[in-house]
C-alpha atoms as a PDB file:
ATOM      1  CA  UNK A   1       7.527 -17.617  13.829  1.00  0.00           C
ATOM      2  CA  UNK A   2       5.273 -19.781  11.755  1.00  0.00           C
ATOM      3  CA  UNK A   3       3.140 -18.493   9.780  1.00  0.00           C
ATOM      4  CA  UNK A   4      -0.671 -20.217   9.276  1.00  0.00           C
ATOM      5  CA  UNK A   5      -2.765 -17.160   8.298  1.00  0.00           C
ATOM      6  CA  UNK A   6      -2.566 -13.710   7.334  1.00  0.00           C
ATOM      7  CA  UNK A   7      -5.528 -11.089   7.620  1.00  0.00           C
ATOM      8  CA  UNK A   8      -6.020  -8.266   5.722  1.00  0.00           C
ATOM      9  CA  UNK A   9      -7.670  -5.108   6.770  1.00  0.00           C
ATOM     10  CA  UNK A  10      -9.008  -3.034   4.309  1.00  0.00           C
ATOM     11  CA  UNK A  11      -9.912  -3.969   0.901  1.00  0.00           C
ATOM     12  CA  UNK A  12      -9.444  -1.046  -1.458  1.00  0.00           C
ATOM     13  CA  UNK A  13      -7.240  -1.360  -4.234  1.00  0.00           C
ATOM     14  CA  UNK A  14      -4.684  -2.249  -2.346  1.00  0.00           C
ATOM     15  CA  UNK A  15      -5.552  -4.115   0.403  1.00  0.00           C
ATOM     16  CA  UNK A  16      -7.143  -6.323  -2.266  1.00  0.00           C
ATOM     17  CA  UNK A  17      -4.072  -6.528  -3.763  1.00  0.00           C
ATOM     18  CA  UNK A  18      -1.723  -7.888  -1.381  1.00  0.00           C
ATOM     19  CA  UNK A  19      -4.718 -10.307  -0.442  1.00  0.00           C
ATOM     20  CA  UNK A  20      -4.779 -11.715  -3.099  1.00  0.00           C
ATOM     21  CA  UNK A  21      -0.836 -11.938  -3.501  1.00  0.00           C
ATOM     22  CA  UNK A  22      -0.846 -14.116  -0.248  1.00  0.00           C
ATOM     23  CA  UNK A  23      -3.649 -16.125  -0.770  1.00  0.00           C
ATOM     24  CA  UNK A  24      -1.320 -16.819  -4.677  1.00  0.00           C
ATOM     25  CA  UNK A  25       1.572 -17.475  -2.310  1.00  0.00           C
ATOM     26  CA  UNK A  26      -0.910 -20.560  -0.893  1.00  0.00           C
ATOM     27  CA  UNK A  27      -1.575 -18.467   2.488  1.00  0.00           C
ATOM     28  CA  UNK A  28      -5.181 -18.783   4.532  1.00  0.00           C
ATOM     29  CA  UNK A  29      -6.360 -15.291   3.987  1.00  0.00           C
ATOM     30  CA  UNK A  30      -8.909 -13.080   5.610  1.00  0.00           C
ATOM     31  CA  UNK A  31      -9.713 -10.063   3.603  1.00  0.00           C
ATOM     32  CA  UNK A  32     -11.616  -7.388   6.491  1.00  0.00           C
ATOM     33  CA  UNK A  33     -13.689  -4.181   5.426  1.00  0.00           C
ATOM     34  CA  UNK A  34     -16.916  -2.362   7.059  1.00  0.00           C
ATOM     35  CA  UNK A  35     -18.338  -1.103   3.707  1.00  0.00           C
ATOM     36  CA  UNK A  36     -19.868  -4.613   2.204  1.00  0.00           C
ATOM     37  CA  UNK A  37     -19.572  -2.764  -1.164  1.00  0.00           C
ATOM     38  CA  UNK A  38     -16.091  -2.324  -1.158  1.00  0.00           C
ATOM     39  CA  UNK A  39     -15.840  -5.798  -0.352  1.00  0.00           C
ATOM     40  CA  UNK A  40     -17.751  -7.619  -2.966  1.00  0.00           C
ATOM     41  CA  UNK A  41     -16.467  -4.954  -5.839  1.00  0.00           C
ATOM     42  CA  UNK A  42     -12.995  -6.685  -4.027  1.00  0.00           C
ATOM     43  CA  UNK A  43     -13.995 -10.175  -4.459  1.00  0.00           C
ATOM     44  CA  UNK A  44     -15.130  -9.371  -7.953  1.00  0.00           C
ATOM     45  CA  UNK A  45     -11.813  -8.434  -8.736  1.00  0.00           C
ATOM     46  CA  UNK A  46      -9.955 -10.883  -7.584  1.00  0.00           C
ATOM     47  CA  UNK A  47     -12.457 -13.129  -9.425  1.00  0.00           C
ATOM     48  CA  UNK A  48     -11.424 -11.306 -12.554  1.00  0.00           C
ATOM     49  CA  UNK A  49      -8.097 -10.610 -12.221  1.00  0.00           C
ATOM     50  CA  UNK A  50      -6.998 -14.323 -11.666  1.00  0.00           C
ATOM     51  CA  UNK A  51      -9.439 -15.513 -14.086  1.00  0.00           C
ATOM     52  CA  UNK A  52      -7.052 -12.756 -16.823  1.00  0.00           C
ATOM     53  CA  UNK A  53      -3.961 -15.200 -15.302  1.00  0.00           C
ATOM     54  CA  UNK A  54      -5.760 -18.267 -16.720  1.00  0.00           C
ATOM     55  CA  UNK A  55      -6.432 -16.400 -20.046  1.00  0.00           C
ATOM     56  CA  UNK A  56      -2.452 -15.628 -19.972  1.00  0.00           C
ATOM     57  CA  UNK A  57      -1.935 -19.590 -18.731  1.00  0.00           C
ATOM     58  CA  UNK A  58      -0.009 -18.004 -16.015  1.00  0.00           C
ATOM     59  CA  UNK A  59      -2.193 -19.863 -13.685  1.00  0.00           C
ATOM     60  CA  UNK A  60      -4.384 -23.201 -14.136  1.00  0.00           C
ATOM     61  CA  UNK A  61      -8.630 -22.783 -13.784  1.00  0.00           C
ATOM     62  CA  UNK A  62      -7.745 -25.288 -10.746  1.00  0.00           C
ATOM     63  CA  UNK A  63      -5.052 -23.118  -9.090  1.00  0.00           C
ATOM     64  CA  UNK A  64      -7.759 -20.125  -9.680  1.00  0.00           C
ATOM     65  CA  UNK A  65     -10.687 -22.222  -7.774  1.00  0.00           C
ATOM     66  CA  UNK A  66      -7.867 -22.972  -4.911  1.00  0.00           C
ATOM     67  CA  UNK A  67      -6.532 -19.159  -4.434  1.00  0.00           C
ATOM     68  CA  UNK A  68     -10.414 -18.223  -3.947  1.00  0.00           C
ATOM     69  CA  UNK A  69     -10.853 -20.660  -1.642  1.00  0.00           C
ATOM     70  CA  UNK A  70      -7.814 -19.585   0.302  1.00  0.00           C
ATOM     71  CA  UNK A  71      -9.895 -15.944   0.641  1.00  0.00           C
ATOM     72  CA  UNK A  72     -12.396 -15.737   3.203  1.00  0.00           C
ATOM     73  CA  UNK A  73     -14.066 -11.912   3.210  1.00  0.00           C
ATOM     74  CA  UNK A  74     -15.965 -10.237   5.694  1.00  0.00           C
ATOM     75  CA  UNK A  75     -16.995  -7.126   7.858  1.00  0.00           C
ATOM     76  CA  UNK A  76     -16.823  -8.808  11.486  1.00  0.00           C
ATOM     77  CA  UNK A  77     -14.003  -7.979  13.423  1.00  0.00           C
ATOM     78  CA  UNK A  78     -14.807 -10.851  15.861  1.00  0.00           C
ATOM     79  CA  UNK A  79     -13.897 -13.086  12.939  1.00  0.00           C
ATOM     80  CA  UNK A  80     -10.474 -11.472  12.356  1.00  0.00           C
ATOM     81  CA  UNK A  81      -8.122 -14.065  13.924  1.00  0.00           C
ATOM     82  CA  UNK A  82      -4.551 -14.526  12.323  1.00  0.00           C
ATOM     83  CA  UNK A  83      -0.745 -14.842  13.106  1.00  0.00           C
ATOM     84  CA  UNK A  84      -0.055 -11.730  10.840  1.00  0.00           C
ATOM     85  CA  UNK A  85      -2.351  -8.557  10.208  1.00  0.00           C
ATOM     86  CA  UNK A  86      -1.197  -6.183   7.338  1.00  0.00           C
ATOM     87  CA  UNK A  87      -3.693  -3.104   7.138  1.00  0.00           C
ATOM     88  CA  UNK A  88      -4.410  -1.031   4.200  1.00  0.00           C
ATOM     89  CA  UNK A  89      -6.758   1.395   5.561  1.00  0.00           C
ATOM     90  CA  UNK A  90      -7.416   5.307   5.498  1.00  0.00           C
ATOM     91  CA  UNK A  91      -3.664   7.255   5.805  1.00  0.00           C
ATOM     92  CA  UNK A  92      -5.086   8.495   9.414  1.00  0.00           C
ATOM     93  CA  UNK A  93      -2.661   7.382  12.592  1.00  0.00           C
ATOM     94  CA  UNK A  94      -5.594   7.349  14.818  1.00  0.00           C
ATOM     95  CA  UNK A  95      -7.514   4.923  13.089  1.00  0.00           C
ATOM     96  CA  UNK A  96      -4.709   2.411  12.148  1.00  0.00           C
ATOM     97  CA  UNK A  97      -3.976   2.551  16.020  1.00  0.00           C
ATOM     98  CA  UNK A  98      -7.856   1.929  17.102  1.00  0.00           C
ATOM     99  CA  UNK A  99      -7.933  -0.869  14.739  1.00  0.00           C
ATOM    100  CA  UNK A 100      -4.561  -2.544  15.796  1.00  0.00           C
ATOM    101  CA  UNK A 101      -6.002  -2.200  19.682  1.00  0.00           C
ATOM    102  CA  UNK A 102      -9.233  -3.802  18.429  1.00  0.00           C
ATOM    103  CA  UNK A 103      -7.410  -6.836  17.203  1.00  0.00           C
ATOM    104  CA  UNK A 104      -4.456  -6.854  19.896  1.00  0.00           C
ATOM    105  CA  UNK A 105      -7.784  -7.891  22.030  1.00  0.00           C
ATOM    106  CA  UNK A 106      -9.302 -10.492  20.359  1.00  0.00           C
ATOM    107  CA  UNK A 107      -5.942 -12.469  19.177  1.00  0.00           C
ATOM    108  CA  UNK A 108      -2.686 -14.441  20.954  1.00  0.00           C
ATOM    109  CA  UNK A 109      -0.395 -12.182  22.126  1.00  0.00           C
ATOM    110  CA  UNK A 110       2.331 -13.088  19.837  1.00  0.00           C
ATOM    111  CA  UNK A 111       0.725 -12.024  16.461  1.00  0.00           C
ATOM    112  CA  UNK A 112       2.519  -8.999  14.072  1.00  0.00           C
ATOM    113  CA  UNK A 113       0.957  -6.088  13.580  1.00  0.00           C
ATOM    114  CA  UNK A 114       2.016  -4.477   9.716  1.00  0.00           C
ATOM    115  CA  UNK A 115       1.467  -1.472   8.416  1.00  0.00           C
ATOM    116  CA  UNK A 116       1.341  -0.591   4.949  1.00  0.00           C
ATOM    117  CA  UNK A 117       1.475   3.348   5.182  1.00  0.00           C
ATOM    118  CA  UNK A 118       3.541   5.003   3.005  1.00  0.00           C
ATOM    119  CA  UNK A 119       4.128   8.106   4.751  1.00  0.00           C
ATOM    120  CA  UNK A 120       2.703   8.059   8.192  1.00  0.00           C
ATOM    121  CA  UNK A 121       5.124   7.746  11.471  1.00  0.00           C
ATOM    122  CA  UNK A 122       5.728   3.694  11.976  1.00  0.00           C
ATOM    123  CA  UNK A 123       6.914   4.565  15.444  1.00  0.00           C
ATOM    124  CA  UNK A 124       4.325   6.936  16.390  1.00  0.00           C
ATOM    125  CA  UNK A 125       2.074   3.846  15.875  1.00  0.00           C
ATOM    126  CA  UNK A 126       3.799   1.463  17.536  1.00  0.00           C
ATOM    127  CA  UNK A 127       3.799   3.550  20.397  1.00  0.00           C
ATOM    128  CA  UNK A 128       0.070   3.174  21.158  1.00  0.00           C
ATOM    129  CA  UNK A 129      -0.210  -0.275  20.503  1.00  0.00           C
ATOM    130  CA  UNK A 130       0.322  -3.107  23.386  1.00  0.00           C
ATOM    131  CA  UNK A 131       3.466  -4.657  23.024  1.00  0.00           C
ATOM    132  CA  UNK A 132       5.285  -2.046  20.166  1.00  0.00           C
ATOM    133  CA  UNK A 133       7.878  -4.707  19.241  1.00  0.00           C
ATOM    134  CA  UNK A 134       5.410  -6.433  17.326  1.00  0.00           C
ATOM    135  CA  UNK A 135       5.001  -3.792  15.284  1.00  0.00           C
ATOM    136  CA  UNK A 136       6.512  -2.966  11.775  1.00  0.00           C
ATOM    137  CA  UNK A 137       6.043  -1.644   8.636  1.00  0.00           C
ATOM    138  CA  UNK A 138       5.352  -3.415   5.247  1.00  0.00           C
ATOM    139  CA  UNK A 139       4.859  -1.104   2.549  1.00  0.00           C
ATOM    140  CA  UNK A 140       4.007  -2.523  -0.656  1.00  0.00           C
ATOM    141  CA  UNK A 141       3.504  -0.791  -4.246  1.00  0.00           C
ATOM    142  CA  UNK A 142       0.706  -0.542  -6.309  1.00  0.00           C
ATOM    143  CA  UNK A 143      -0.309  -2.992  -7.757  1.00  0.00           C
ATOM    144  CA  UNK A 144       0.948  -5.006  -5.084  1.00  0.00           C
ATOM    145  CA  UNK A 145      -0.069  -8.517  -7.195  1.00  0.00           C
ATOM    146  CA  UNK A 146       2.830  -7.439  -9.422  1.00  0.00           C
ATOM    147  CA  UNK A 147       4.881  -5.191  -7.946  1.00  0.00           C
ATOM    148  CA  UNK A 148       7.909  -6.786  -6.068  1.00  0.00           C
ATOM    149  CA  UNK A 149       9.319  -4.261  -3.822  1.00  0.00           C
ATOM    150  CA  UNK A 150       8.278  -4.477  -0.124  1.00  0.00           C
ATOM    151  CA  UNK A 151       9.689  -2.106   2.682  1.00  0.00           C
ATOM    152  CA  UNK A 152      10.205  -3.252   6.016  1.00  0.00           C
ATOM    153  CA  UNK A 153      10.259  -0.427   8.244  1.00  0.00           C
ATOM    154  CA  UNK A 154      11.595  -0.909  11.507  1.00  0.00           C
ATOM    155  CA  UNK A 155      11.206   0.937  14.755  1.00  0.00           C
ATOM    156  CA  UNK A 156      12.874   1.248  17.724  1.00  0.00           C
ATOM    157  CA  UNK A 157      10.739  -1.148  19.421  1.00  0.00           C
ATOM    158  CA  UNK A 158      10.788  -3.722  17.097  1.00  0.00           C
ATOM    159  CA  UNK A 159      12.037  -6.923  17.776  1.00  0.00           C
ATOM    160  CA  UNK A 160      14.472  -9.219  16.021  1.00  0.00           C
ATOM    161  CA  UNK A 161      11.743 -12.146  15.282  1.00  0.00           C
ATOM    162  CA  UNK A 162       8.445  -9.476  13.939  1.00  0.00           C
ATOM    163  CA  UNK A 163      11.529  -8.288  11.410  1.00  0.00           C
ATOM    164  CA  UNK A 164      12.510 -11.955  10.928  1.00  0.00           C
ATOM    165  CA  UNK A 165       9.290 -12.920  10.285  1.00  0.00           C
ATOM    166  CA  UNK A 166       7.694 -10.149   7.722  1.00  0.00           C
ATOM    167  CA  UNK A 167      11.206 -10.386   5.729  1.00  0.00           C
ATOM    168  CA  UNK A 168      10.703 -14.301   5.421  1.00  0.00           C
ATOM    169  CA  UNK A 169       6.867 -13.749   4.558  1.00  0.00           C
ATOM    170  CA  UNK A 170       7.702 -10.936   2.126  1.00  0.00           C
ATOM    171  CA  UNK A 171       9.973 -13.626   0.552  1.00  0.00           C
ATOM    172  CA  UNK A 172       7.391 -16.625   0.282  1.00  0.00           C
ATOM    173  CA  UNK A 173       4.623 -13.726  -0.869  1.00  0.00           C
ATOM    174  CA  UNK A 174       7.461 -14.023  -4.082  1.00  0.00           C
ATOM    175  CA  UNK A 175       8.443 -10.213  -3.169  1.00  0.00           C
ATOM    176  CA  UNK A 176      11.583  -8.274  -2.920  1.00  0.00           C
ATOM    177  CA  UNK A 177      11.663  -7.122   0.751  1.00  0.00           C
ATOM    178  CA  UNK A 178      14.276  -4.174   1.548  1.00  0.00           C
ATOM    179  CA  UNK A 179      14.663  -3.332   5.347  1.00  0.00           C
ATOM    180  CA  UNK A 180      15.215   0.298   6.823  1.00  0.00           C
ATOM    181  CA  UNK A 181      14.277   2.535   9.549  1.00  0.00           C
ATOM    182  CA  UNK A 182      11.667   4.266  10.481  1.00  0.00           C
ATOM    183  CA  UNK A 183      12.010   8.098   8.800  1.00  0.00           C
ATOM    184  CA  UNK A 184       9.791  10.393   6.702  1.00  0.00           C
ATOM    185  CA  UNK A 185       8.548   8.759   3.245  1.00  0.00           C
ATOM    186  CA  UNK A 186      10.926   5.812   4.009  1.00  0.00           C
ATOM    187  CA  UNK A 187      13.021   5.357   1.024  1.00  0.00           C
ATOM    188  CA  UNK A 188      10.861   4.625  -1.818  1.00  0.00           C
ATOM    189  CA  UNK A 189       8.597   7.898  -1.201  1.00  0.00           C
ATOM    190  CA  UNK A 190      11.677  10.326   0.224  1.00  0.00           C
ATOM    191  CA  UNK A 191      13.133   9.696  -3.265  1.00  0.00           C
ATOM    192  CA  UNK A 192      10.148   9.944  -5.551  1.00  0.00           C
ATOM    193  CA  UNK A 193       9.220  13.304  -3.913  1.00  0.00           C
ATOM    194  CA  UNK A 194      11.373  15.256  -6.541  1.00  0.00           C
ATOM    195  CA  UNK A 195      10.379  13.013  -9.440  1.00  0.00           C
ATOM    196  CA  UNK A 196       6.811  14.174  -8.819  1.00  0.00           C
ATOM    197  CA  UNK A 197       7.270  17.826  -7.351  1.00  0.00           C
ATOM    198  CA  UNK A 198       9.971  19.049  -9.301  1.00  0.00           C
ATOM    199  CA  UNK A 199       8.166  17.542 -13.082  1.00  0.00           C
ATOM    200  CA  UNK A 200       5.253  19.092 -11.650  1.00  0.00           C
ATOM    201  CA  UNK A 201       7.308  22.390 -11.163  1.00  0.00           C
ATOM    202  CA  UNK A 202       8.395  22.651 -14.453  1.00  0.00           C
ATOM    203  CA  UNK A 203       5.023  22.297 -15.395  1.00  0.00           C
ATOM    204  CA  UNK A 204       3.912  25.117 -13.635  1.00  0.00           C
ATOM    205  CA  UNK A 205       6.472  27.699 -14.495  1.00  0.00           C
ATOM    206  CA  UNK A 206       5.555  27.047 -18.393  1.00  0.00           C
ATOM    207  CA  UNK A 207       8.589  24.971 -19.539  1.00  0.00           C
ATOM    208  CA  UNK A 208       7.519  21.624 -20.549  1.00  0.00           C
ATOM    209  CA  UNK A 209       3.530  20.213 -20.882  1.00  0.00           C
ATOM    210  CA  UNK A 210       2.550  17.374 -19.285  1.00  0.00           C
ATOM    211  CA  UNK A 211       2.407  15.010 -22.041  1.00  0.00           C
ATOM    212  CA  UNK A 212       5.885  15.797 -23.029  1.00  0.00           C
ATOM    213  CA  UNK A 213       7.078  15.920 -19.707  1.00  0.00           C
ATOM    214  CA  UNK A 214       6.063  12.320 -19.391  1.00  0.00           C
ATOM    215  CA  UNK A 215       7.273  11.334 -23.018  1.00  0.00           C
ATOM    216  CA  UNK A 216      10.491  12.400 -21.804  1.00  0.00           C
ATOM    217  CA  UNK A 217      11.094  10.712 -18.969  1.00  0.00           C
ATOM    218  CA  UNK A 218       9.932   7.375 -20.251  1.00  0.00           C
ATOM    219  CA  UNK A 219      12.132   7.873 -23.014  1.00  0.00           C
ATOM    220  CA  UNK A 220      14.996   8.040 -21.065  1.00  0.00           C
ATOM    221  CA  UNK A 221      14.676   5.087 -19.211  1.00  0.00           C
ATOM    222  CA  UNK A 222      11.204   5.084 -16.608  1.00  0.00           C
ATOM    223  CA  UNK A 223       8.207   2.757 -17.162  1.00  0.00           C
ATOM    224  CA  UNK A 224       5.935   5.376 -16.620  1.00  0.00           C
ATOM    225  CA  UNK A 225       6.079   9.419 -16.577  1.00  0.00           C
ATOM    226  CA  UNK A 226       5.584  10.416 -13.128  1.00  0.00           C
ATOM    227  CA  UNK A 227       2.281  12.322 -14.718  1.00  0.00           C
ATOM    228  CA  UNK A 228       0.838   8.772 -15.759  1.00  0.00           C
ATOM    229  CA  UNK A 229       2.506   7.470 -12.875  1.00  0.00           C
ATOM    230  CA  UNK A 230       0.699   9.798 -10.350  1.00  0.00           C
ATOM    231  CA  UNK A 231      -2.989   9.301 -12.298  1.00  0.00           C
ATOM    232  CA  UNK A 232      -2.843   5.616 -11.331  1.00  0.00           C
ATOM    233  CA  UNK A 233      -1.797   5.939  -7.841  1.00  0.00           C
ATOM    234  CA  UNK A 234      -4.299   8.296  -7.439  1.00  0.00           C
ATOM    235  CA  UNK A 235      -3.688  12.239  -7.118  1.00  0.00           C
ATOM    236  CA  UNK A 236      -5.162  11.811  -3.634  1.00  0.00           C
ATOM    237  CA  UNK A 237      -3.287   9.591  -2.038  1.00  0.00           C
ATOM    238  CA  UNK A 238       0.258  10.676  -3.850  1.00  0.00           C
ATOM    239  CA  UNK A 239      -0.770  14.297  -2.540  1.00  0.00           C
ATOM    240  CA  UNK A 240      -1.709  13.221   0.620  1.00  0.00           C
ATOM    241  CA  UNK A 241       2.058  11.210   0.765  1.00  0.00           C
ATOM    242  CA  UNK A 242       3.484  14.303  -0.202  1.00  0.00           C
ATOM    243  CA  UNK A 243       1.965  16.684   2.171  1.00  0.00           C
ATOM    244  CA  UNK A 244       2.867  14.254   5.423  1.00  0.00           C
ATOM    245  CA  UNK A 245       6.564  14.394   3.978  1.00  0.00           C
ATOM    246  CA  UNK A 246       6.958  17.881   4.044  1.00  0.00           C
ATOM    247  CA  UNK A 247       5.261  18.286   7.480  1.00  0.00           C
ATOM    248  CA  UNK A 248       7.921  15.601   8.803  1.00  0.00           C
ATOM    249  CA  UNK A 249      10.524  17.209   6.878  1.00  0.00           C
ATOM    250  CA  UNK A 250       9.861  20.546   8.913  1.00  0.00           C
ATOM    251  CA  UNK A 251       8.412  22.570   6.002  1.00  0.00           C
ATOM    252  CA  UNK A 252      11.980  22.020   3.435  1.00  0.00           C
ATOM    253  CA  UNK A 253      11.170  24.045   0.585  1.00  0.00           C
ATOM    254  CA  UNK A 254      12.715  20.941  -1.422  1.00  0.00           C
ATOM    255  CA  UNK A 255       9.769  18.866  -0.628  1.00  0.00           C
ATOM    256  CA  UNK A 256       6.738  21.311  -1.158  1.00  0.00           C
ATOM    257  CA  UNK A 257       3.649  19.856  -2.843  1.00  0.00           C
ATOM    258  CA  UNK A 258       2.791  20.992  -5.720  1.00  0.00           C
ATOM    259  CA  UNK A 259      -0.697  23.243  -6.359  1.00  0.00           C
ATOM    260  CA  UNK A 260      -0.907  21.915  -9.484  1.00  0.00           C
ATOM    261  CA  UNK A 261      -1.673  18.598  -7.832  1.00  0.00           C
ATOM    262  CA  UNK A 262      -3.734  20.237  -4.677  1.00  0.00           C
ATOM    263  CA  UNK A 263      -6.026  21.669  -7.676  1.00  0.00           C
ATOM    264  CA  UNK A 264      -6.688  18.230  -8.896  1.00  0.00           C
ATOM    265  CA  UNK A 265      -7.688  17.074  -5.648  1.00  0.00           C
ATOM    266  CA  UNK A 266     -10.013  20.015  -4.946  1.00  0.00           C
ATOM    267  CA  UNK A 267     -11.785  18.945  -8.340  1.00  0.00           C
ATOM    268  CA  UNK A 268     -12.590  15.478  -7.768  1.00  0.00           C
ATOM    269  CA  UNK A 269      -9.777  15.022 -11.095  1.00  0.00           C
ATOM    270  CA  UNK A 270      -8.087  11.897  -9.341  1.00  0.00           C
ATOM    271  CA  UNK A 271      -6.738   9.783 -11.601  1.00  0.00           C
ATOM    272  CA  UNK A 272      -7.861   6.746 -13.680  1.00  0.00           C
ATOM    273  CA  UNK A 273     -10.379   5.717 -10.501  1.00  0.00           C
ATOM    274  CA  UNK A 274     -12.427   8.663 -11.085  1.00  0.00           C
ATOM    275  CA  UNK A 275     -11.850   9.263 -15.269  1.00  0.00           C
ATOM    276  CA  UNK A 276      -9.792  12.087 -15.014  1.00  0.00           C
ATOM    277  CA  UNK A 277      -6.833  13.362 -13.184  1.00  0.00           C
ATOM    278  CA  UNK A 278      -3.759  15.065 -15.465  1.00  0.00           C
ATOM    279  CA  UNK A 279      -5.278  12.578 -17.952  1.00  0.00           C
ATOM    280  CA  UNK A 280      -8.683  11.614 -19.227  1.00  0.00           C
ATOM    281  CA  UNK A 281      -9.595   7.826 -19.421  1.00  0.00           C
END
């Protein structure tokens, strides 16, 4: 399937993201959100954060005026017409689903349907969608303009040519696309589960601090101690990952969140997008 234009729903930090990452890979993007707030503080960032690529000569000042072109914002579903939607909305299944039947409506009957949850049932939303086997999952990482893992989740109704297809745009978007099945946290989050609970474990019982937790594990090969690591994903959202995980997982022990990271939640302590979360910024 060729590809021609790719719209985006939802443009929070990461919808904004892997916008902008297709509109760099010289795709016709549309960038969809309701709040208009959320989507000019988007477009300002994009602004920004290719202008930083000029500054780096990464990127010319005419490439820069070109990849804006390429992105075409707005809040009016009518307007959302595209060969591929990828949505980056609120972790609920019941919204993804209404917004996926929305757009199954007003576009051709052969357009893919991607999802970038990272924890929620692929197949349970396929399910409720017309035609499931153009449904999939593409999960990308934060921050999806540099990160280049992609997981392609398939389902048990999806067809050979959706998988065809997001693997092959995954690969022109200049990412690394791995494909596997639909199952709780996928592989990426299923894995990073311990990393998170059981640092956060020692934590609790009085063995290590955070800070040295973190010095640690860096020092022994990561990028990023999964304390920092957790503040920029957002204690919300990693929380929320690892609560649907252990639901799917029927309740294992193994995968329990952590109250030490519930606690941060309940305080508002999120991370670097609110000033505070296990650090202070």
């Amino acid at each position: 399937m060729n590809i021609n234009s790719i719209c985006v729903c939802g443009a929070g930090t990461m919808g904004n993201g892997i916008a902008q990452a297709a509109a760099q890979a010289g795709f016709s993007v549309i960038l969809y959100e309701l709040n208009t707030a959320v989507l000019e503080k988007a477009k300002n960032a994009t602004s920004e954060n290719l202008q930083m690529l000029v500054g780096k000569e990464k990127i010319t000042a005419e490439e820069r005026e070109k990849i804006i072109l390429l992105i075409h914002y707005t809040n009016d579903i009518q307007t959302c017409l595209a060969d591929v939607f990828i949505e980056a909305i609120v972790e609920k299944a019941e919204i993804k689903i209404a917004l996926f039947n929305q757009l199954a409506e007003l576009n051709h009957s052969e357009c893919i349907f991607a999802t970038n949850t990272s924890s929620l049932s692929v197949t349970a939303i396929a399910e409720k969608i017309q035609r499931p086997e153009r449904v999939i999952g593409m999960h990308f990482f934060n921050p999806a303009t540099i990160m280049k893992l992609v997981e392609v989740v398939n389902t048990p109704h999806t067809n050979e040519t959706t998988t065809n297809t997001i693997m092959e745009l995954a690969k022109q978007m200049g990412k690394v696309p791995v494909l596997c099945k639909d199952a709780p946290g996928f592989i990426v989050n299923r894995v990073a589960r311990s990393f998170y609970t059981e640092t956060m474990r020692l934590v609790e019982e009085g063995h290590v601090s955070v800070e040295a937790a973190d010095k640690l594990l860096e020092a022994s090969g990561f990028k990023m101690g999964p304390f920092k690591l957790m503040d920029l994903i957002g204690n919300d959202v990693n929380y929320a990952v690892s609560c649907s995980v252990y639901e799917q997982m029927n309740k294992n022990e193994r995968f329990k969140p952590s109250y030490l990271q519930e606690q941060k939640v309940k305080e508002g302590k999120l991370g670097k997008k609110s000033g505070e979360g296990f650090y202070k910024y």
